[in-house]
C-alpha atoms as a PDB file:
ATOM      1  CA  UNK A   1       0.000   0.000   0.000  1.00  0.00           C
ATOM      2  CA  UNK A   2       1.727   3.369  -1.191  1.00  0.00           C
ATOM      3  CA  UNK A   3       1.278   6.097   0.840  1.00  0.00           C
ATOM      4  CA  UNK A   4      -1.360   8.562  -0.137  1.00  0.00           C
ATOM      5  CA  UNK A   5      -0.143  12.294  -0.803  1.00  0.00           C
ATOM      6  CA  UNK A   6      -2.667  13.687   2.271  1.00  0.00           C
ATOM      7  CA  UNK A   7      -1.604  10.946   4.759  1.00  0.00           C
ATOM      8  CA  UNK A   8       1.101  12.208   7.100  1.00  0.00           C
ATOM      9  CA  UNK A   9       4.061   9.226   6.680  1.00  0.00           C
ATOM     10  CA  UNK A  10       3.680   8.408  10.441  1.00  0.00           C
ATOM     11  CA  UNK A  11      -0.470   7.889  10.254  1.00  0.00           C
ATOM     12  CA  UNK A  12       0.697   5.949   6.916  1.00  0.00           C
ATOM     13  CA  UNK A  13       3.005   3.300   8.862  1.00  0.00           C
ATOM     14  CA  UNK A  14      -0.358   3.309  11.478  1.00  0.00           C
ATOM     15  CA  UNK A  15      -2.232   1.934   9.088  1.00  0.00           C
ATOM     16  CA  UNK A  16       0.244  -0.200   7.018  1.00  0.00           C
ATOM     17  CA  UNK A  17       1.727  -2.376  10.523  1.00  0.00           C
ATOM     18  CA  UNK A  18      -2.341  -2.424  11.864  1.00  0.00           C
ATOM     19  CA  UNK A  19      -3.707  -3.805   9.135  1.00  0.00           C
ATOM     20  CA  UNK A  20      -0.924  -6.100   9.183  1.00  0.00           C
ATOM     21  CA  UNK A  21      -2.105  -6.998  12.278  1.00  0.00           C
ATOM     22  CA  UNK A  22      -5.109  -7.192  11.413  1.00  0.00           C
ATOM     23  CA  UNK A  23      -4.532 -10.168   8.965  1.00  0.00           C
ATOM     24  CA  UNK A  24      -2.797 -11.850  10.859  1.00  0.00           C
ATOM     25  CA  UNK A  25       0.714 -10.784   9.102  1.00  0.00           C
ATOM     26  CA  UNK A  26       2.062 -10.288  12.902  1.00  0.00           C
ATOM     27  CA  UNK A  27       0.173 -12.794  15.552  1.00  0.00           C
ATOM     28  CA  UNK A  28      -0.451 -11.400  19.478  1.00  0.00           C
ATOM     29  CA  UNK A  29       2.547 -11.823  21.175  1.00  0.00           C
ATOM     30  CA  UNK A  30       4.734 -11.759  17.897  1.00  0.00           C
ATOM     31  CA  UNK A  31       7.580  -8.882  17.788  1.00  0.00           C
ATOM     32  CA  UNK A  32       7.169  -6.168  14.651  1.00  0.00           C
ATOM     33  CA  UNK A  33      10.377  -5.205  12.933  1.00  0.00           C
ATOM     34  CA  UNK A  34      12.674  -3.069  14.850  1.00  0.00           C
ATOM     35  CA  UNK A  35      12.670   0.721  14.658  1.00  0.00           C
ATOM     36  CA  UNK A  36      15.813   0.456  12.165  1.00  0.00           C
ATOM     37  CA  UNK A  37      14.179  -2.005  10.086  1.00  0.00           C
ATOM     38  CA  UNK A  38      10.976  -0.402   9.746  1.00  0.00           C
ATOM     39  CA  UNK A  39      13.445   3.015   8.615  1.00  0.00           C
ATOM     40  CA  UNK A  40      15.502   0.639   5.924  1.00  0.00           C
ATOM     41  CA  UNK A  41      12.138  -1.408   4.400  1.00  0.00           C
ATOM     42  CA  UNK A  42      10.136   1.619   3.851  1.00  0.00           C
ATOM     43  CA  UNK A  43      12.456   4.620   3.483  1.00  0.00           C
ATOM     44  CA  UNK A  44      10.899   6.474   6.297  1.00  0.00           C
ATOM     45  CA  UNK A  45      12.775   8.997   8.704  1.00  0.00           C
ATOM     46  CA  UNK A  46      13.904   7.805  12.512  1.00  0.00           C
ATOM     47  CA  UNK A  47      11.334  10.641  13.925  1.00  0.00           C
ATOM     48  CA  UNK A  48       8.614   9.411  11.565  1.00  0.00           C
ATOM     49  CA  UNK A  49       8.949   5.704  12.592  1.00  0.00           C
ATOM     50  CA  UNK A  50       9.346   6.338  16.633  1.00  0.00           C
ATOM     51  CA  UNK A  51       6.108   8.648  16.174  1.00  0.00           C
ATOM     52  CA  UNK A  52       4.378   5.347  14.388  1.00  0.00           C
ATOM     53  CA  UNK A  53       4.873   3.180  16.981  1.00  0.00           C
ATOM     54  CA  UNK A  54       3.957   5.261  19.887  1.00  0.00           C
ATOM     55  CA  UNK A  55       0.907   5.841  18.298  1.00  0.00           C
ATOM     56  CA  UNK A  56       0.455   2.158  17.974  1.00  0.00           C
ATOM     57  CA  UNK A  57       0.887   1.665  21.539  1.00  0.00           C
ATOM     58  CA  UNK A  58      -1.786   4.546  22.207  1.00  0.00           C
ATOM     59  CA  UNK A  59      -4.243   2.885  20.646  1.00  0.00           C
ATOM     60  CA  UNK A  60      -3.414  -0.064  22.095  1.00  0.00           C
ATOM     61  CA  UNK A  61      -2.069  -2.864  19.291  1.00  0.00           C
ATOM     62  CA  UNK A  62       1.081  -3.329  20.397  1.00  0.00           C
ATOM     63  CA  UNK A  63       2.813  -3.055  23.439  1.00  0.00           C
ATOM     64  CA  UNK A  64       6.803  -2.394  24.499  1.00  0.00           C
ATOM     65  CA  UNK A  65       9.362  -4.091  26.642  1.00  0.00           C
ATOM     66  CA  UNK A  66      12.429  -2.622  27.385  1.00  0.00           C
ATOM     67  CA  UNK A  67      15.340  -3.532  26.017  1.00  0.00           C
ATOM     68  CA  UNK A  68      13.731  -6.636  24.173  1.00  0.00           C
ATOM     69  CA  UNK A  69      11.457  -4.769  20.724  1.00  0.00           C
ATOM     70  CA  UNK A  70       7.672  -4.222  20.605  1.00  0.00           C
ATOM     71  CA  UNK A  71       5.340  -6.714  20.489  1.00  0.00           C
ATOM     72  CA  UNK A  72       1.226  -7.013  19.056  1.00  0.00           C
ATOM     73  CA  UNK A  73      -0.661  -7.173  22.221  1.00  0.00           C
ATOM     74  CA  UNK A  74      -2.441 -10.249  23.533  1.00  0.00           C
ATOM     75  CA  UNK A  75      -6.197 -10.557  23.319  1.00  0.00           C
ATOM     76  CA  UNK A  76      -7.360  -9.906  27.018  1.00  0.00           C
ATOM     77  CA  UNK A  77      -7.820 -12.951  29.011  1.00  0.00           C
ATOM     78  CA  UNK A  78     -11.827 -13.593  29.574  1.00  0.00           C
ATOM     79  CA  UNK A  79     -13.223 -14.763  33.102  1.00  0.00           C
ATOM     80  CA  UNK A  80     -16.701 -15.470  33.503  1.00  0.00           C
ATOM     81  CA  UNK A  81     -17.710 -15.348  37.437  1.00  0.00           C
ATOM     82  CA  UNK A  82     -19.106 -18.459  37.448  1.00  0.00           C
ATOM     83  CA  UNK A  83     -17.599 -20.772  40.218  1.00  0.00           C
ATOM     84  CA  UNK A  84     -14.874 -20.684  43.249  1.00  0.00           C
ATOM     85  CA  UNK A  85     -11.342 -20.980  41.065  1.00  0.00           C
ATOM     86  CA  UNK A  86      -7.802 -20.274  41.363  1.00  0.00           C
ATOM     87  CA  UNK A  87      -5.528 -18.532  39.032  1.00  0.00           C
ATOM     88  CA  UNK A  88      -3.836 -21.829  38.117  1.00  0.00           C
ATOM     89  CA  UNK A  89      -7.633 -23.327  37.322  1.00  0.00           C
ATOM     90  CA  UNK A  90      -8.395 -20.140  34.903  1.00  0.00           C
ATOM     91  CA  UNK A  91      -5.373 -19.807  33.237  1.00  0.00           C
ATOM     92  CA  UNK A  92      -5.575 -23.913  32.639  1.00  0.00           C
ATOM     93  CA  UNK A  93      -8.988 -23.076  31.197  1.00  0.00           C
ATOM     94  CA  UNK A  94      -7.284 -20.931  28.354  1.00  0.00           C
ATOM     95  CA  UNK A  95      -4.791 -23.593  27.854  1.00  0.00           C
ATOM     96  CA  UNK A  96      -1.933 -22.096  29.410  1.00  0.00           C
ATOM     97  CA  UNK A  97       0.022 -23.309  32.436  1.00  0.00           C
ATOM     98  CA  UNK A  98       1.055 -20.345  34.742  1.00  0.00           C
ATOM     99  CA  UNK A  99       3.941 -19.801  37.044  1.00  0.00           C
ATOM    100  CA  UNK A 100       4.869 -17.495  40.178  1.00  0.00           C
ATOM    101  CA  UNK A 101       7.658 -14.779  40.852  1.00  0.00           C
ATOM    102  CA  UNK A 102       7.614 -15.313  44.962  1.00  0.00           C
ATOM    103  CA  UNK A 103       8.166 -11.888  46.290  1.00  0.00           C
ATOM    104  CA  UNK A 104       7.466 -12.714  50.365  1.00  0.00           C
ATOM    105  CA  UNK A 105       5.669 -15.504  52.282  1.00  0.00           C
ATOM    106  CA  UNK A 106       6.016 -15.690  56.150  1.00  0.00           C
ATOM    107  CA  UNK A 107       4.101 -15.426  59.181  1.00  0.00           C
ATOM    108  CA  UNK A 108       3.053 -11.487  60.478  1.00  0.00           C
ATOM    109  CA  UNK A 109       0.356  -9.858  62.617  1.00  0.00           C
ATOM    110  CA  UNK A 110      -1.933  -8.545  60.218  1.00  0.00           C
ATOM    111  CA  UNK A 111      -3.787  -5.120  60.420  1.00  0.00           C
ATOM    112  CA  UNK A 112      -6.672  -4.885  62.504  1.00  0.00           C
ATOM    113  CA  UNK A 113      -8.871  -5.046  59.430  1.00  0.00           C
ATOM    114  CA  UNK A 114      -7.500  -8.514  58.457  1.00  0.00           C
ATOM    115  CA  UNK A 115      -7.912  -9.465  61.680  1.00  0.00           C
ATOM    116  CA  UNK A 116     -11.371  -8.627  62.403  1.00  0.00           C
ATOM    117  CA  UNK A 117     -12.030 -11.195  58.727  1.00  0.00           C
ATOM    118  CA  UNK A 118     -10.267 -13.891  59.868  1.00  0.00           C
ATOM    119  CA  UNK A 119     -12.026 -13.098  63.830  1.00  0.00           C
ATOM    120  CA  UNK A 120      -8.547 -13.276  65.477  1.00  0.00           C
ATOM    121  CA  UNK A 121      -7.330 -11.783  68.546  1.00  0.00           C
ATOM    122  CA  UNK A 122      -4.889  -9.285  68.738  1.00  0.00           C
ATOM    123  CA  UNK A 123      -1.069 -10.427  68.002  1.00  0.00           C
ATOM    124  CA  UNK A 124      -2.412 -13.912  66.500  1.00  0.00           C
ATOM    125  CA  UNK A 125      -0.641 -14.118  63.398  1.00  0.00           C
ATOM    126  CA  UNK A 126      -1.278 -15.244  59.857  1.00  0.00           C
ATOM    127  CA  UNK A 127       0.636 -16.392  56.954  1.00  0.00           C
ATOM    128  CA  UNK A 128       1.276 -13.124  54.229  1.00  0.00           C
ATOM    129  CA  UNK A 129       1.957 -14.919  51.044  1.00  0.00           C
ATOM    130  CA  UNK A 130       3.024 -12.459  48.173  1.00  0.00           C
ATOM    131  CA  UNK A 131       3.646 -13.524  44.280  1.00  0.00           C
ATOM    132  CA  UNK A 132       3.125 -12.113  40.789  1.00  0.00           C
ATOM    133  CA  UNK A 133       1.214 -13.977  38.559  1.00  0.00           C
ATOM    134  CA  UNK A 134       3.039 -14.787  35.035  1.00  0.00           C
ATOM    135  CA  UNK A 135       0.948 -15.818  31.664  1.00  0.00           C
ATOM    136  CA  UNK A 136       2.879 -16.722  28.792  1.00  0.00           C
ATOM    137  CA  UNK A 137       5.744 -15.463  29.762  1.00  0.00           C
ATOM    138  CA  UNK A 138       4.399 -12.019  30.797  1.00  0.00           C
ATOM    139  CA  UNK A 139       3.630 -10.460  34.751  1.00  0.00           C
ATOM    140  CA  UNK A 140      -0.528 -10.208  34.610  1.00  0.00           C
ATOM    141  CA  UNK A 141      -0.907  -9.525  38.437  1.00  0.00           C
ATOM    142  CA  UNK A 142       0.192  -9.320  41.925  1.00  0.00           C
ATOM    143  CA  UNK A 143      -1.228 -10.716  44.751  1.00  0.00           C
ATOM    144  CA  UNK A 144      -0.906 -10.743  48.087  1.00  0.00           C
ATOM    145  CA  UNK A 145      -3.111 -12.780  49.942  1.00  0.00           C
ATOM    146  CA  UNK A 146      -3.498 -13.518  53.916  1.00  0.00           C
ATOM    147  CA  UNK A 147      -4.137 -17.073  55.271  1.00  0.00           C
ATOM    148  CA  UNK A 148      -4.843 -18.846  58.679  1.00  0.00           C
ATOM    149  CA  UNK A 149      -1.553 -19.761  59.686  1.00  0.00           C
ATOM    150  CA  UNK A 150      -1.887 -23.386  60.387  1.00  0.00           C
ATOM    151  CA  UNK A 151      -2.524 -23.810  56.627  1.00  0.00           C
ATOM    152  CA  UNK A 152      -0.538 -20.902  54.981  1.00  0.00           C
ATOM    153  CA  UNK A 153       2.608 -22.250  57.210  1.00  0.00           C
ATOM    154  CA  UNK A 154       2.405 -25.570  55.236  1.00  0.00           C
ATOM    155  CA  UNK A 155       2.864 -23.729  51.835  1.00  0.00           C
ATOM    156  CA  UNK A 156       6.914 -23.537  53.200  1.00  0.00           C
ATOM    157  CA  UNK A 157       6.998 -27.284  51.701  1.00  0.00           C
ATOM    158  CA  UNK A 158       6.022 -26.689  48.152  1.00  0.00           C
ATOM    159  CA  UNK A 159       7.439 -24.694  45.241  1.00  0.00           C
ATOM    160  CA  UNK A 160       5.568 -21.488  45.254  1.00  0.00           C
ATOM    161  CA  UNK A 161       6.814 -20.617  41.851  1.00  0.00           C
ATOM    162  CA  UNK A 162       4.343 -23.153  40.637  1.00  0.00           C
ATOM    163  CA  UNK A 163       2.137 -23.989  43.248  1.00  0.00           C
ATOM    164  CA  UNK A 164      -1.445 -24.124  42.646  1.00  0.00           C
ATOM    165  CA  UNK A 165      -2.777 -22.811  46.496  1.00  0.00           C
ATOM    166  CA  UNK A 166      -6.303 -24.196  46.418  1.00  0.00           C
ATOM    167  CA  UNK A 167      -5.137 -28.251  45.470  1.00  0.00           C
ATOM    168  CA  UNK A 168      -2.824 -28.197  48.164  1.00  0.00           C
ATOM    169  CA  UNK A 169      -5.266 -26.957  50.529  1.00  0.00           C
ATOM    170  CA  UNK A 170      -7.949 -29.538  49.351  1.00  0.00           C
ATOM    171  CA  UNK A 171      -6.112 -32.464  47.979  1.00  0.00           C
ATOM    172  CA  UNK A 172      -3.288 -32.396  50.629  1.00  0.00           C
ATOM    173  CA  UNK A 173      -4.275 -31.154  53.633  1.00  0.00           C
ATOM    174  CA  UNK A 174      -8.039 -31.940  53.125  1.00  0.00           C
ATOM    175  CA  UNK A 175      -9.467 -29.096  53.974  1.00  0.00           C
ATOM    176  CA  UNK A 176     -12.328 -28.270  51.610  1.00  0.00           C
ATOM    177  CA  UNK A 177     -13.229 -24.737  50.123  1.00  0.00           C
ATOM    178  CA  UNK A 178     -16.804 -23.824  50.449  1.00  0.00           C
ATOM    179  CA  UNK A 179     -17.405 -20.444  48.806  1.00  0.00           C
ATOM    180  CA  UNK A 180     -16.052 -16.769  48.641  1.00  0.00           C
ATOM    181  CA  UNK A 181     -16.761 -13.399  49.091  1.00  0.00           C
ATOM    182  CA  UNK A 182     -15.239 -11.409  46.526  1.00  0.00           C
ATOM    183  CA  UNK A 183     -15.393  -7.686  45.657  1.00  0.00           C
ATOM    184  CA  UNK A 184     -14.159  -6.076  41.993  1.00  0.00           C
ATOM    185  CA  UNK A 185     -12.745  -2.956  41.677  1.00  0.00           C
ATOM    186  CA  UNK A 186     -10.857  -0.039  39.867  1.00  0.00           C
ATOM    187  CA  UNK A 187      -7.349   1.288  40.520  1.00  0.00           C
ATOM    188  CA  UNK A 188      -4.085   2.508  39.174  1.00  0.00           C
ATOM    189  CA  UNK A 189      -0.606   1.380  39.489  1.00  0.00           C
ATOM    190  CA  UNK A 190       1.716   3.013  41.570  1.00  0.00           C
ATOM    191  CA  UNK A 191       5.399   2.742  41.444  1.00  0.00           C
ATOM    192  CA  UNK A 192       5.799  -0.649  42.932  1.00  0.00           C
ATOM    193  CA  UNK A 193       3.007  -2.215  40.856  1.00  0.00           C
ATOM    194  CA  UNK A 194       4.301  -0.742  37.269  1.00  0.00           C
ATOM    195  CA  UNK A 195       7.249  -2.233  37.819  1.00  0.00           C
ATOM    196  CA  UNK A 196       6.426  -5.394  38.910  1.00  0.00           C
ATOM    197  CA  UNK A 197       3.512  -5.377  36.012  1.00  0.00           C
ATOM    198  CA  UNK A 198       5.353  -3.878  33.148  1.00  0.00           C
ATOM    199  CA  UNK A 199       2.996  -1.452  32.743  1.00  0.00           C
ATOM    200  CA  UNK A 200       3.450   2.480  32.848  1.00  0.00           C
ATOM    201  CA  UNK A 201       3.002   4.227  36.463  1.00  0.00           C
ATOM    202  CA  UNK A 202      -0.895   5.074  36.657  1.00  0.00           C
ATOM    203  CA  UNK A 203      -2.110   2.290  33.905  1.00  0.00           C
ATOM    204  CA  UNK A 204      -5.421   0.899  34.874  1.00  0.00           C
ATOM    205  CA  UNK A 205      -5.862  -2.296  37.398  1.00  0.00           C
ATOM    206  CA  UNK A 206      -8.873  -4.555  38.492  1.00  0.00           C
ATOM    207  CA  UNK A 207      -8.820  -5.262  41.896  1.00  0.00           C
ATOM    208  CA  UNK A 208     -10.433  -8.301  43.153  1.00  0.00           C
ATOM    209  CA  UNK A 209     -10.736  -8.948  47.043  1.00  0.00           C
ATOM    210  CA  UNK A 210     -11.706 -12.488  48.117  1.00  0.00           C
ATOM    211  CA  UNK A 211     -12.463 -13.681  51.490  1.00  0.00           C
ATOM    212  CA  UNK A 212     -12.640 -17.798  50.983  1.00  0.00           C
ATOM    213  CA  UNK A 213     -14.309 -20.586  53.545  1.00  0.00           C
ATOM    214  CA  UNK A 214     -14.319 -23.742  54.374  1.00  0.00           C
ATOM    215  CA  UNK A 215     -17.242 -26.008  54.725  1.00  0.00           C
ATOM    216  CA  UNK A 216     -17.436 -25.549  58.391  1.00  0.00           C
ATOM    217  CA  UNK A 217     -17.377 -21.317  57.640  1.00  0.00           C
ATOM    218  CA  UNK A 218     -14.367 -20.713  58.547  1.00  0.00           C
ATOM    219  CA  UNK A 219     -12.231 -17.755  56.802  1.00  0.00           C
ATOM    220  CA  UNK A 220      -9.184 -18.836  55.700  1.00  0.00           C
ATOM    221  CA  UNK A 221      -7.999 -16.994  53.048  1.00  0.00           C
ATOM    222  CA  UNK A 222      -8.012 -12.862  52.060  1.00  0.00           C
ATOM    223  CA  UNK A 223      -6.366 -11.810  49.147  1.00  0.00           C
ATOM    224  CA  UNK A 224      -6.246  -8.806  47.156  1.00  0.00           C
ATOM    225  CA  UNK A 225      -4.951  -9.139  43.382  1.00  0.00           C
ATOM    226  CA  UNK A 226      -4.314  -6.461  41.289  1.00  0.00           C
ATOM    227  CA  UNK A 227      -4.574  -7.314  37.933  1.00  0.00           C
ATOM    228  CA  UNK A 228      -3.851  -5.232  34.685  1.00  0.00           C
ATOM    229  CA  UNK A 229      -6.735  -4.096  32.805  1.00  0.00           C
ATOM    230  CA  UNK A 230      -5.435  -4.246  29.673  1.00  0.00           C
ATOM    231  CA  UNK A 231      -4.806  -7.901  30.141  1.00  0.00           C
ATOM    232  CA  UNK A 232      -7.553  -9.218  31.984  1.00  0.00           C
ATOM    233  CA  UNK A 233     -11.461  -8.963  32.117  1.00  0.00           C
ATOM    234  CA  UNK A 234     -14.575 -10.474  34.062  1.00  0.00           C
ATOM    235  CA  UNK A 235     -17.899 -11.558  32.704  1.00  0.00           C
ATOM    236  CA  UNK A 236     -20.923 -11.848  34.332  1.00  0.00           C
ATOM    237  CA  UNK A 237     -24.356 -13.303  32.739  1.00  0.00           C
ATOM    238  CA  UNK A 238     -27.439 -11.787  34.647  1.00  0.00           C
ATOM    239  CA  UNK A 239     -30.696 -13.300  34.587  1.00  0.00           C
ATOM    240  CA  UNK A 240     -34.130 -11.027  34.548  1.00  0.00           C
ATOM    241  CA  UNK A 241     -35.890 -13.456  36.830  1.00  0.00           C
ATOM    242  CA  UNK A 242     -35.126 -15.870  39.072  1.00  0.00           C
ATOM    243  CA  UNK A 243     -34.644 -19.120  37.957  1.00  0.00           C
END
């Protein structure tokens, strides 16, 4: 496709690289030419070609790692609120087998808000378990979740850079998970969470807040996850009437 007379060059390479996209020329997750090849295939300018791609990222086709190219962003990842799961059960429901950066685990006094969820006295401790979720090769969240201690202390015997929290609990230590309480809400990242998300300071996060039980009631899990928005989505089906 020549470039049209009226088209600035930049808005021209726009369209050329996301239609491209578009059919499937350059797959999500795939890496487009570098900035120098883009400058030596189409005889464009260095200024032209950096304006091109940031635009690009803008409007949100491709996304940039440091150090490592630009790559065609990933369709988000769809979650219908359905049942109880893990992140290890959803992400096995796309076909895609997760794994964990462990930032912290070990046993603390939680704030007097945790406290009051779990129905602890004062200066009983928990287990503060902290890890960032990885898809594909790529940081999708952060969590940091609270558990009773008898259980959470158990998680010392298992890789937590794969461990799938909710078998362990049920399959090895037989303690079966009921149902959950579980707020979603909005957010942005702050400095921490940008880097540990690869995502710009201020980008947009989901925030989901789930208090689990057991079958006998008993809370045994809080966990806040922050997850990036651009990555990640919920779906809900609602019903008029009652079924």
């Amino acid at each position: 496709m020549a470039p049209d007379r009226f088209t600035p060059l930049y808005r021209w390479l726009v369209e050329t690289l996301r239609d491209e996209i578009a059919r499937g020329v350059y797959k999500p997750g795939d890496a487009l030419p570098t900035e120098h090849e883009l400058i030596e295939r189409y005889n464009l300018s260095s200024t032209t070609v950096a304006r091109a791609m940031t635009d690009l990222a803008r409007e949100g086709w491709v996304y940039r790692k440091a150090g490592k190219g630009t790559f065609v962003k990933r369709d988000k990842l769809e979650e219908r609120l359905v049942r109880l799961k893990s992140f290890v059960e959803e992400m096995q429901s796309h076909n895609i087998t997760p794994i964990f950066r462990l930032v912290s685990a070990g046993v603390v006094v939680p704030p007097p808000e945790i406290a009051r969820l779990f129905k602890l006295a004062p200066a009983h401790e928990v287990f503060l378990l902290k890890r960032i979720y990885i898809a594909d090769d790529e940081p999708l969240a952060t969590a940091l979740g609270y558990w009773a201690r008898d259980i959470g202390e158990k998680f010392a015997q298992y890789d937590l850079t794969t461990a799938a929290l909710y078998e362990i609990v049920e399959r090895d230590l037989r303690v079966p998970l009921l149902e959950a309480d579980e707020s979603i809400s909005a957010a942005v990242a702050d400095a921490a969470q940008a880097r540990e998300l690869r995502v710009p300071r201020k980008a947009p996060l989901l925030v989901r807040r789930r208090l689990t039980y057991t079958a006998e009631m008993r809370p045994v899990e809080y966990t806040t996850t922050f997850y990036r928005a651009d990555r990640y989505e919920y779906k809900i089906r609602l019903a008029r009437k009652d079924i």
